[in-house]
Protein backbone atom coordinates (compact mmCIF):
# COMPACT_ATOMS: atom_id res chain seq x y z
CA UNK A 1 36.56 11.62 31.23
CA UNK A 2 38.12 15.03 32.91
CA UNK A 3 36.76 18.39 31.33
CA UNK A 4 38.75 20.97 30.47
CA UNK A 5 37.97 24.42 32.01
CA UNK A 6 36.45 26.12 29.07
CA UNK A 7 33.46 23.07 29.47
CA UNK A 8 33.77 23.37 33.13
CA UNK A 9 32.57 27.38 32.39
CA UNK A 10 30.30 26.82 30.07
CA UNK A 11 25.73 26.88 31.89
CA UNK A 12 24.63 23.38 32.53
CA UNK A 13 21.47 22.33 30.81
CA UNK A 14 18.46 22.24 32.44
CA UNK A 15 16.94 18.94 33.61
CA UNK A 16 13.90 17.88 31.10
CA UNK A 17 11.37 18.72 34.12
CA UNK A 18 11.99 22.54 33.39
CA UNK A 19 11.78 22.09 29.28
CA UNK A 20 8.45 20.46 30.51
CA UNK A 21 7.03 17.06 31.03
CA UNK A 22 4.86 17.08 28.51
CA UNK A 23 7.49 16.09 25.68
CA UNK A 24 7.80 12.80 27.20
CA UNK A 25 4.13 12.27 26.48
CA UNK A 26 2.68 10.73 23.92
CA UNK A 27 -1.18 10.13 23.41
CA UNK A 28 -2.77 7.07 22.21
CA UNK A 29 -3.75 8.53 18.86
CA UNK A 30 0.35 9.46 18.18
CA UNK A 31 1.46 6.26 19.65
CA UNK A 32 -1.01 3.77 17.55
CA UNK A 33 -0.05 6.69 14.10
CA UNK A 34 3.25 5.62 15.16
CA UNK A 35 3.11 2.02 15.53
CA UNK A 36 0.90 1.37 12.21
CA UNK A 37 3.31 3.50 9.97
CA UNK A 38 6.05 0.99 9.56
CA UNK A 39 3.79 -1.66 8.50
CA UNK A 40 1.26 0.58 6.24
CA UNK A 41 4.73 1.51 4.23
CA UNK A 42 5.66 -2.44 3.95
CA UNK A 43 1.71 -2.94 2.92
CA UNK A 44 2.03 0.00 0.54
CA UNK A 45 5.11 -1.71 -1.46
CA UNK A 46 3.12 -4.75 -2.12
CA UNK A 47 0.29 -3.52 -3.45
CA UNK A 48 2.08 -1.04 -5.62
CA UNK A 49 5.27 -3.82 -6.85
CA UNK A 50 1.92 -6.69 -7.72
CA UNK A 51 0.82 -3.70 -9.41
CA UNK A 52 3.60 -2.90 -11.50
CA UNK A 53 3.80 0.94 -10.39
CA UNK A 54 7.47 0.85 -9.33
CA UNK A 55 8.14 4.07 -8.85
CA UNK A 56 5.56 4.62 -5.87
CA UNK A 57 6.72 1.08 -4.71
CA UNK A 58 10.55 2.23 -4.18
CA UNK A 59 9.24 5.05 -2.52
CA UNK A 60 7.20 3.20 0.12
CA UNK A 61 10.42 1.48 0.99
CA UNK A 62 12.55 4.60 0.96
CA UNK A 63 9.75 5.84 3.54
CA UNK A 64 9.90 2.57 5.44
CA UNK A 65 13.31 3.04 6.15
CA UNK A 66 13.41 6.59 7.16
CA UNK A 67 10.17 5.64 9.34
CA UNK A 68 12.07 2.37 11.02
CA UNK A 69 15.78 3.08 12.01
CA UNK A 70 15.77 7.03 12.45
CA UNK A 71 12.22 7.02 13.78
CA UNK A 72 9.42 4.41 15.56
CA UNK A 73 12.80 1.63 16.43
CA UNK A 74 14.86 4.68 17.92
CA UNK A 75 12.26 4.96 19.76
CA UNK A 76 11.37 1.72 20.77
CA UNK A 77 15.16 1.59 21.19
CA UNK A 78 14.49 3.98 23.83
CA UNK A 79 11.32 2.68 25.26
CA UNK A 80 10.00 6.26 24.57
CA UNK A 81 6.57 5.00 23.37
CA UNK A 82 4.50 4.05 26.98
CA UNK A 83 4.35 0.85 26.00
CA UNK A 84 4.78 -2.80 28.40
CA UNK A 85 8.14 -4.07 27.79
CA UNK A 86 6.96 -7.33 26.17
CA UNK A 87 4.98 -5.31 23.64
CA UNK A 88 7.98 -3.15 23.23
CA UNK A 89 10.55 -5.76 22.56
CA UNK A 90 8.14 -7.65 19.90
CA UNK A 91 7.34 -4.71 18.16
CA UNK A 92 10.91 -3.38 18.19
CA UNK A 93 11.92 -7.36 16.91
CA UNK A 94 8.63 -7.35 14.08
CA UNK A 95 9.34 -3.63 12.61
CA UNK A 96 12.58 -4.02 12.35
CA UNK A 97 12.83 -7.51 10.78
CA UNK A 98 10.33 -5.07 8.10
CA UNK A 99 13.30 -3.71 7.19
CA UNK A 100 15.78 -7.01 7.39
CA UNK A 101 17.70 -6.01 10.09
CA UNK A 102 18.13 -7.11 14.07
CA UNK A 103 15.88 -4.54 16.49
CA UNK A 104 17.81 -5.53 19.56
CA UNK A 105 21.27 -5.41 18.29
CA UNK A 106 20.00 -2.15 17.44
CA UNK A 107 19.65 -1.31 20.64
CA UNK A 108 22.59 -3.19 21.90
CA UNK A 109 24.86 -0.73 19.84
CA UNK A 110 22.83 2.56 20.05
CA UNK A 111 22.58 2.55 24.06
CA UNK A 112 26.17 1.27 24.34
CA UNK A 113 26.19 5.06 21.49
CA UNK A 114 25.05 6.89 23.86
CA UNK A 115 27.13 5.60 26.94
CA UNK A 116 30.54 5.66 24.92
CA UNK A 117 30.68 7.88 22.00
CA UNK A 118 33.43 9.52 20.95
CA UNK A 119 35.18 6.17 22.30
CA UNK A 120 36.66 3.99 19.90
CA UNK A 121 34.89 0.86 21.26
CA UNK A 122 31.46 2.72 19.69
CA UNK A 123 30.63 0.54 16.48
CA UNK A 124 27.95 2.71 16.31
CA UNK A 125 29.64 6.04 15.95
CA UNK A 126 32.80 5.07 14.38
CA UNK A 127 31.85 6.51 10.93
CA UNK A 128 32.15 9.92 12.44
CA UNK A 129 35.89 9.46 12.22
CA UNK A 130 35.88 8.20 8.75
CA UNK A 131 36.05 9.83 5.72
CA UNK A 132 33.27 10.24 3.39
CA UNK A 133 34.08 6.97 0.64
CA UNK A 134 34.75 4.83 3.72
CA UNK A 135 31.85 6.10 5.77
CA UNK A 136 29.63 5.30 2.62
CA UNK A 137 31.35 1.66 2.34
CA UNK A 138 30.99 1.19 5.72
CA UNK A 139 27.16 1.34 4.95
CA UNK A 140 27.19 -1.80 3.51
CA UNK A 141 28.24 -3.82 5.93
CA UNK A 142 27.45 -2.28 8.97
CA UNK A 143 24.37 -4.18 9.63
CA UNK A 144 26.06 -7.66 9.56
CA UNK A 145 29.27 -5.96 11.82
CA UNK A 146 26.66 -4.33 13.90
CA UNK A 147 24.52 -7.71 14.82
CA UNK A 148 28.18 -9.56 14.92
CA UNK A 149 29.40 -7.19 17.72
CA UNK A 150 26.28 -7.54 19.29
CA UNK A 151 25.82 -11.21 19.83
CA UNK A 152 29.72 -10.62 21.54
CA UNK A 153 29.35 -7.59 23.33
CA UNK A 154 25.09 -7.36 24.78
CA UNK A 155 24.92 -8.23 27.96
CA UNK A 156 20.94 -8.79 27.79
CA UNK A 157 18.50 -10.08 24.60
CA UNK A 158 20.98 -11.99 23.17
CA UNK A 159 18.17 -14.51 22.63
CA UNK A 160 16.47 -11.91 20.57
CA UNK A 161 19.32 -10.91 18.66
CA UNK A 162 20.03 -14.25 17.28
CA UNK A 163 16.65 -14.84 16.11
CA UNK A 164 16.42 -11.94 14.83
CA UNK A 165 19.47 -12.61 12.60
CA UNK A 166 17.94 -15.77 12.05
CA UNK A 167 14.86 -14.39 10.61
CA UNK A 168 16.51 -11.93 8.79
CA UNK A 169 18.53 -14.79 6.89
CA UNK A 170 15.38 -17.08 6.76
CA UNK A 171 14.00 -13.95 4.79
CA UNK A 172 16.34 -13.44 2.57
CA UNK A 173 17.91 -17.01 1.59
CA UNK A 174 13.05 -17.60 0.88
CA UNK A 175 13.57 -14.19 -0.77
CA UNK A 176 16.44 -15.80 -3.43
CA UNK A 177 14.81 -19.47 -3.77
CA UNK A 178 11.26 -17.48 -5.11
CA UNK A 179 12.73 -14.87 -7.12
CA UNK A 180 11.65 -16.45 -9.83
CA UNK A 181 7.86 -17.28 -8.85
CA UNK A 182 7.58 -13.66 -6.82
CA UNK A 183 10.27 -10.98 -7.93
CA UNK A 184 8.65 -8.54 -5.49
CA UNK A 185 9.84 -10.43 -2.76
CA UNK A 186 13.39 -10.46 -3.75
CA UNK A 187 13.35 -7.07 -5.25
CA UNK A 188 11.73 -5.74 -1.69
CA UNK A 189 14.60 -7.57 0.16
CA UNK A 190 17.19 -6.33 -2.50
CA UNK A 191 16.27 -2.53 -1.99
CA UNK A 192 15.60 -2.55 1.42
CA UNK A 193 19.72 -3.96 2.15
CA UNK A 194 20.41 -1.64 -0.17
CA UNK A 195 18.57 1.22 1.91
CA UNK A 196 20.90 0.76 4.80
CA UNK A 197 24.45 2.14 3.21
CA UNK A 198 22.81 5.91 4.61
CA UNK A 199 22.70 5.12 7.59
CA UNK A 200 26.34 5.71 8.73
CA UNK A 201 26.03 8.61 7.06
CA UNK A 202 23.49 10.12 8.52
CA UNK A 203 23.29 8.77 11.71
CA UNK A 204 27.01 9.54 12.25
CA UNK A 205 29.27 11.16 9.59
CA UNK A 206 26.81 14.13 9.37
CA UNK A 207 26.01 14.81 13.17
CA UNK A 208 28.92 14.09 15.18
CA UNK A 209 32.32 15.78 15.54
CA UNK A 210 34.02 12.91 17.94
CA UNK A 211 37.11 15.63 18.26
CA UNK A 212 34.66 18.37 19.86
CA UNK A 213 35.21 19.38 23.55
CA UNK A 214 32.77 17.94 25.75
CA UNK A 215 29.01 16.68 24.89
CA UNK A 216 27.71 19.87 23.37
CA UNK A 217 30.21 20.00 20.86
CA UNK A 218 30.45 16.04 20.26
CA UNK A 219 27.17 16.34 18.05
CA UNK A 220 26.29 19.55 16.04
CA UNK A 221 23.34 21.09 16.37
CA UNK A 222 21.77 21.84 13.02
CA UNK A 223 18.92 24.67 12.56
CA UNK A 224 17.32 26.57 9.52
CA UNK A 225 14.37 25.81 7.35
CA UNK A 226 16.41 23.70 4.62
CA UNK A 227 18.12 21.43 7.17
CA UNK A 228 14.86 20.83 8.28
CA UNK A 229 12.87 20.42 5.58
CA UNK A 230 15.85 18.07 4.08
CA UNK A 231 16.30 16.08 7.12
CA UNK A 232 12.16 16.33 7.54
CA UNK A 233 12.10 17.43 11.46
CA UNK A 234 14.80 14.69 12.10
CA UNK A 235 18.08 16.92 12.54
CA UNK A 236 17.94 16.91 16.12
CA UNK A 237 20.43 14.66 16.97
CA UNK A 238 22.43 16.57 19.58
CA UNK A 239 19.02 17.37 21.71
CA UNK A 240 17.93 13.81 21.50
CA UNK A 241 21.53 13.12 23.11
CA UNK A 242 21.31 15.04 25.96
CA UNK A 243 17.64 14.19 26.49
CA UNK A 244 17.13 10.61 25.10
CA UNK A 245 14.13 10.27 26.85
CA UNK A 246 11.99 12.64 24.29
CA UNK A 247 10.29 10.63 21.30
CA UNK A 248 11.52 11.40 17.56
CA UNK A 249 8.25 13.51 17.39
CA UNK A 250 8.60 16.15 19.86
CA UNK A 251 11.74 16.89 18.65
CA UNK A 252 11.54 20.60 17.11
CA UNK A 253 9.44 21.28 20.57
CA UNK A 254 12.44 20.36 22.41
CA UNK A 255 15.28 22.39 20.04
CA UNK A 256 12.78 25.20 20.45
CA UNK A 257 12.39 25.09 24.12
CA UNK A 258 16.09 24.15 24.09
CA UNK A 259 17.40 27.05 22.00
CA UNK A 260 18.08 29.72 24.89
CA UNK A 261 20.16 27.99 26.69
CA UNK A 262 22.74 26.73 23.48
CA UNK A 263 22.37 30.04 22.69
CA UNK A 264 23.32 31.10 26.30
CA UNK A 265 26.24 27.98 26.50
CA UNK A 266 28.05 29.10 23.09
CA UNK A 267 26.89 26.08 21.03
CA UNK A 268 27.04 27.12 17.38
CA UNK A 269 24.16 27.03 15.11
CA UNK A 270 24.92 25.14 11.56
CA UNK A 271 22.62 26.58 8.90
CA UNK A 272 22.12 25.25 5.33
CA UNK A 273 21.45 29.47 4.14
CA UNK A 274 18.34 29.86 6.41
C-alpha cells in the first residue's frame, strides 16, 4: 500500500534491538506461571461449581477467558513463549479447547490480522468497521465463522484445526447428553460460549481505527491509569502490532520504553481522565 507524505514525514520506529532484548525474554519461572494459569482457572471452576459457590465459579471462567484468547494463546499464537514447536502447538490446541474454541484457527486468522488489517479480507478485524450492536452480534458467531474461514483459507495446520473443531463439538454435544447427571459440565460449556461475544469488541471495535493513515494510526494507543487498570495491563494493542514479537507480559515495559518516540512521531495519547 503507497503512503501518503504526511506518513512518509513522520520518525520511523526503532527496531526492538534498541527498546532492548530483554523484552523478548521470558524466564522459566514466568513461562511455567504462564502455562499453569489457564488450567488452574479451569481447575478452579470445578471445584467451586461441585461446590455450589457460583459466584467464585463464574469468575474463574471470566478469568479463564481473559487469561486464554487476550493472553497465554496470543502468545502461543506468536510463539513468544521459548518453547519447541511441538510443545507449542499442543499447548496452544489443549488451552484453547479449555475455552471451546480452535487454537490454530486462532492463529490462522490473527497472523493473516497482522499481515492484512485494515483489508477487508481480515475476518479478524472486520468488527472495527462495524457498529457497536453488530460488533456485539458478531460476537456470537465469530468463533464458528472464524474456524469456517480457517479450514478454507490456512495454508498450514489444517489438520489441527479440524480436530480441534472436532473436539470442541465432541465437548459440547457430551456437555448436552450429561446435563442432567453433571450440570457443571454443561453450565461450564454454556458460559464459556457465552464468554466469547467480547471478544470482537475488544480485540477490534475498541483498538483499531481501520480509516487511520498508516500503521500508527490503524490501532490507538491507549494510556492512563483507568485504561489500564480496566483493561488490567492489556491495552497495548498498537505496541504489540508493531512489535509482535514481545509477550503479553512485558507489555507496559515496551509502551514505556516506546513512549518517546509516539510522542516524537505525533501519535495521540487516548486517556480515560488520567
Amino acid at each position: 500500500m503507497k503512503t501518503s507524505p504526511a506518513e512518509d514525514s513522520r520518525p520511523s520506529m526503532p527496531p526492538l534491538r534498541e527498546l532492548g532484548a530483554d523484552l523478548v525474554c521470558v524466564s522459566a519461572w514466568r513461562r511455567a506461571l504462564s502455562l499453569a494459569m489457564p488450567f488452574a482457572w479451569c481447575a478452579a471452576y470445578f471445584a467451586f461449581a461441585l461446590r455450589g459457590w457460583w459466584p467464585p465459579a463464574v469468575f474463574a471462567l471470566m478469568a479463564l477467558s481473559f487469561v486464554t484468547y487476550g493472553s497465554i494463546s496470543h502468545d502461543l499464537v506468536h510463539r513468544n513463549l521459548g518453547l519447541p514447536p511441538a510443545a507449542n502447538d499442543i499447548l496452544l490446541t489443549l488451552i484453547e479447547l479449555l475455552a471451546l474454541r480452535s487454537g490454530h484457527a486462532y492463529r490462522a486468522a490473527h497472523l493473516h490480522h497482522h499481515a492484512r488489517f485494515p483489508h477487508p479480507d481480515d475476518i479478524e478485524g472486520a468488527a472495527a468497521r462495524m457498529s457497536l450492536p453488530r460488533t456485539l452480534a458478531e460476537g456470537l458467531i465469530l468463533q464458528p465463522r472464524l474456524w469456517i474461514w480457517a479450514v478454507r483459507n490456512a495454508r498450514t495446520s489444517r489438520a489441527w484445526i479440524l480436530a480441534e473443531g472436532v473436539a470442541c463439538l465432541v465437548v459440547i454435544v457430551g456437555s448436552i447428553a450429561l446435563a442432567r447427571a453433571w450440570p457443571v459440565l454443561a453450565i461450564y460449556a454454556l458460559l464459556m460460549i457465552m464468554g466469547s461475544w467480547i471478544i470482537p469488541l475488544v480485540t477490534s471495535f475498541i483498538p483499531h481505527d481501520p480509516d487511520g493513515e498508516g500503521e500508527l494510526a490503524h490501532t490507538r494507543r491507549f494510556r492512563g491509569v483507568v485504561a489500564s487498570t480496566i483493561a488490567l495491563e492489556h491495552l497495548y494493542h498498537l505496541e504489540h502490532h508493531l512489535y509482535p514479537a514481545v509477550p503479553h507480559h512485558n507489555w507496559p515495559e515496551l509502551a514505556r520504553r516506546l513512549d518517546p518516540f509516539l510522542d516524537r512521531a505525533g501519535v495521540r495519547a487516548i486517556r480515560f481522565w488520567v
